[in-house]
N, C-alpha and C. Protein backbone atom coordinates (compact mmCIF):
# COMPACT_ATOMS: atom_id res chain seq x y z
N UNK A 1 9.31 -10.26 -5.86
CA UNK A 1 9.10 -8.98 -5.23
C UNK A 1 8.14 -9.10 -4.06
N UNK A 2 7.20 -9.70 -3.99
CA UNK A 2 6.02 -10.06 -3.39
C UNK A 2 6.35 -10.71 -2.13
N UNK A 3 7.65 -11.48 -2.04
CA UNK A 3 8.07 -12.21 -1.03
C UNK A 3 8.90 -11.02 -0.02
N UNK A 4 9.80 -9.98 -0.77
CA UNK A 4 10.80 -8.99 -0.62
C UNK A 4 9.70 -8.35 0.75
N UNK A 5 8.94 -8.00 -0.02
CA UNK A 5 7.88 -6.78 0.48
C UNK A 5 7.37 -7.36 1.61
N UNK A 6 6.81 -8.68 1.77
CA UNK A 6 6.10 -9.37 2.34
C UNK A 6 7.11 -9.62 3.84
N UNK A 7 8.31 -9.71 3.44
CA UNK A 7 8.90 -10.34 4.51
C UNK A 7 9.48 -9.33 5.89
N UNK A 8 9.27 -7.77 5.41
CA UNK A 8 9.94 -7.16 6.47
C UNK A 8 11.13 -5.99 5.75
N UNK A 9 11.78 -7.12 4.70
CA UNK A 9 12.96 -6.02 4.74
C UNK A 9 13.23 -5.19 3.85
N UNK A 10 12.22 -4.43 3.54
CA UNK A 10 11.63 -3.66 2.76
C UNK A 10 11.59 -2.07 3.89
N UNK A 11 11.54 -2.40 4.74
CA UNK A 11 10.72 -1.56 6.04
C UNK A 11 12.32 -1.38 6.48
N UNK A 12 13.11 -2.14 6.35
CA UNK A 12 14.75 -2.10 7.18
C UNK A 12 15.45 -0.19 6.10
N UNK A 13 14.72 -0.45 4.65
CA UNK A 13 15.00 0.61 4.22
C UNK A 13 13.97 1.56 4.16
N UNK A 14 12.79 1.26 4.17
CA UNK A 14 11.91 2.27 4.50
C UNK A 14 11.20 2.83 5.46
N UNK A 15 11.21 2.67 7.00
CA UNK A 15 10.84 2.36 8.21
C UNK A 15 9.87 3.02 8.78
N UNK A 16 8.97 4.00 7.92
CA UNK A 16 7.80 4.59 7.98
C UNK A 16 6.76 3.65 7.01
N UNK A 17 7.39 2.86 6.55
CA UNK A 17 6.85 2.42 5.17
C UNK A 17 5.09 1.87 5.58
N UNK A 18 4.01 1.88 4.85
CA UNK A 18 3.21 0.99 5.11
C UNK A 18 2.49 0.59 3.63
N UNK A 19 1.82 -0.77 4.15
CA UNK A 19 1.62 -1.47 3.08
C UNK A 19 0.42 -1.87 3.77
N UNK A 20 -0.43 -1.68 2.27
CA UNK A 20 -2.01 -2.58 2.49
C UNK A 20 -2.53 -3.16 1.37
N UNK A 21 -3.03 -4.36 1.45
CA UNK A 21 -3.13 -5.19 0.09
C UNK A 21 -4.65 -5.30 0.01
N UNK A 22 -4.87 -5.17 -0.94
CA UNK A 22 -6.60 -5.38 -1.52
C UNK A 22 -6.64 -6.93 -2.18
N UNK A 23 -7.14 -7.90 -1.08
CA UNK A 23 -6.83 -9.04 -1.70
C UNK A 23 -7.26 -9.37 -3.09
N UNK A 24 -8.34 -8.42 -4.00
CA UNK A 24 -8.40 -9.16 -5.63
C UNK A 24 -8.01 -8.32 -5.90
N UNK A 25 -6.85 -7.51 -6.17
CA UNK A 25 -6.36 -6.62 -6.88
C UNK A 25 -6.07 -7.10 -7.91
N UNK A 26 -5.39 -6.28 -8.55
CA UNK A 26 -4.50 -7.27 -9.79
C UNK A 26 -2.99 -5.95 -10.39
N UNK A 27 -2.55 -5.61 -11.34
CA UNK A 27 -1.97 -4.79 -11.84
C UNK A 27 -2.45 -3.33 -11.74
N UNK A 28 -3.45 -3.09 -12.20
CA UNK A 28 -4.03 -1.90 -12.11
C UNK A 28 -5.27 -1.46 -10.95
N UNK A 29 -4.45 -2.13 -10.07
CA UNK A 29 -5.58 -1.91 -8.45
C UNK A 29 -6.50 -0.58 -8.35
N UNK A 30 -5.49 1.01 -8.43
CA UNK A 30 -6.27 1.89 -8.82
C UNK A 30 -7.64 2.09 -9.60
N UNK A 31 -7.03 1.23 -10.96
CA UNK A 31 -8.56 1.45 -11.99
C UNK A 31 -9.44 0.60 -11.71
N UNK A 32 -9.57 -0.82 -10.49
CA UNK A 32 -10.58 -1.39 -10.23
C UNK A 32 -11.38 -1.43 -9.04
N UNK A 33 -9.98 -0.89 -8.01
CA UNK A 33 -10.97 -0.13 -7.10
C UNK A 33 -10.78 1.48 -6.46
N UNK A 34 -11.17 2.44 -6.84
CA UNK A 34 -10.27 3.77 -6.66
C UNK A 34 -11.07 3.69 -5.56
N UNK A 35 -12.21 3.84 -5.16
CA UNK A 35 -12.35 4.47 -3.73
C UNK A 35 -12.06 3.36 -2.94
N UNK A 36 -11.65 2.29 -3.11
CA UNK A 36 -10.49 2.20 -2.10
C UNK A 36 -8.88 2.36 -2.08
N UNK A 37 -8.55 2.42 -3.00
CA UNK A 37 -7.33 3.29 -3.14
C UNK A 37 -7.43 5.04 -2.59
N UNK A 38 -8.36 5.28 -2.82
CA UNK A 38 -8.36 6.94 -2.73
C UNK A 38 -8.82 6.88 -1.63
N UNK A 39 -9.28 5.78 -0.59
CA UNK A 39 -9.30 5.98 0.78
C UNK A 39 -7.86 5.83 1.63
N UNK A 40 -7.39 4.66 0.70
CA UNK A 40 -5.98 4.85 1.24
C UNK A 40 -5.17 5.70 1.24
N UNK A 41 -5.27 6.04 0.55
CA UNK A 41 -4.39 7.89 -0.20
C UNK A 41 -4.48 8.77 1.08
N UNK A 42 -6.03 8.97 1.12
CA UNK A 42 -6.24 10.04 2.06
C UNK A 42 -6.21 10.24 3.58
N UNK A 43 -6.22 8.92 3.76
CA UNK A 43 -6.23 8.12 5.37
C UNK A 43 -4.43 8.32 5.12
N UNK A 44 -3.78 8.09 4.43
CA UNK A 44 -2.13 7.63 4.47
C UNK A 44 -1.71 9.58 4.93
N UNK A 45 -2.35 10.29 3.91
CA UNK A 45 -1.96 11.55 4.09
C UNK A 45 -2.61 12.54 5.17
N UNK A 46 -3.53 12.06 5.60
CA UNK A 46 -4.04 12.45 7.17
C UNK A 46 -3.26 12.74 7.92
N UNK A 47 -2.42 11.13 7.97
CA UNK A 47 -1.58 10.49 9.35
C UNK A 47 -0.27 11.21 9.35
N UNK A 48 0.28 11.93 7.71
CA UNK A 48 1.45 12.28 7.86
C UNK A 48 1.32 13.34 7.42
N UNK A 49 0.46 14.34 7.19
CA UNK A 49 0.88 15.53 7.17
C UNK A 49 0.48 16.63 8.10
């Protein structure tokens, strides 16, 4: 999946799409870092609404 996402053609079907990686994330990225997730959230919904 990681490669899918990584490579572009992910964006061929989603073309607003954006992606930002928290390099030590892990599975539950939310529960280890929310305010940076919840900065992303809010910065993501700034831009588009």
């Amino acid at each position: 999946m990681e490669n899918y996402v990584r490579s572009g053609t992910l964006k061929h079907f989603v073309p607003d799409l954006e992606i930002k990686y928290i390099p030590e994330e892990s599975h539950f990225v939310q529960e280890q870092f929310p305010d940076q997730v919840n900065q992303l959230v809010i910065t993501f919904l700034k831009n588009h609404i």
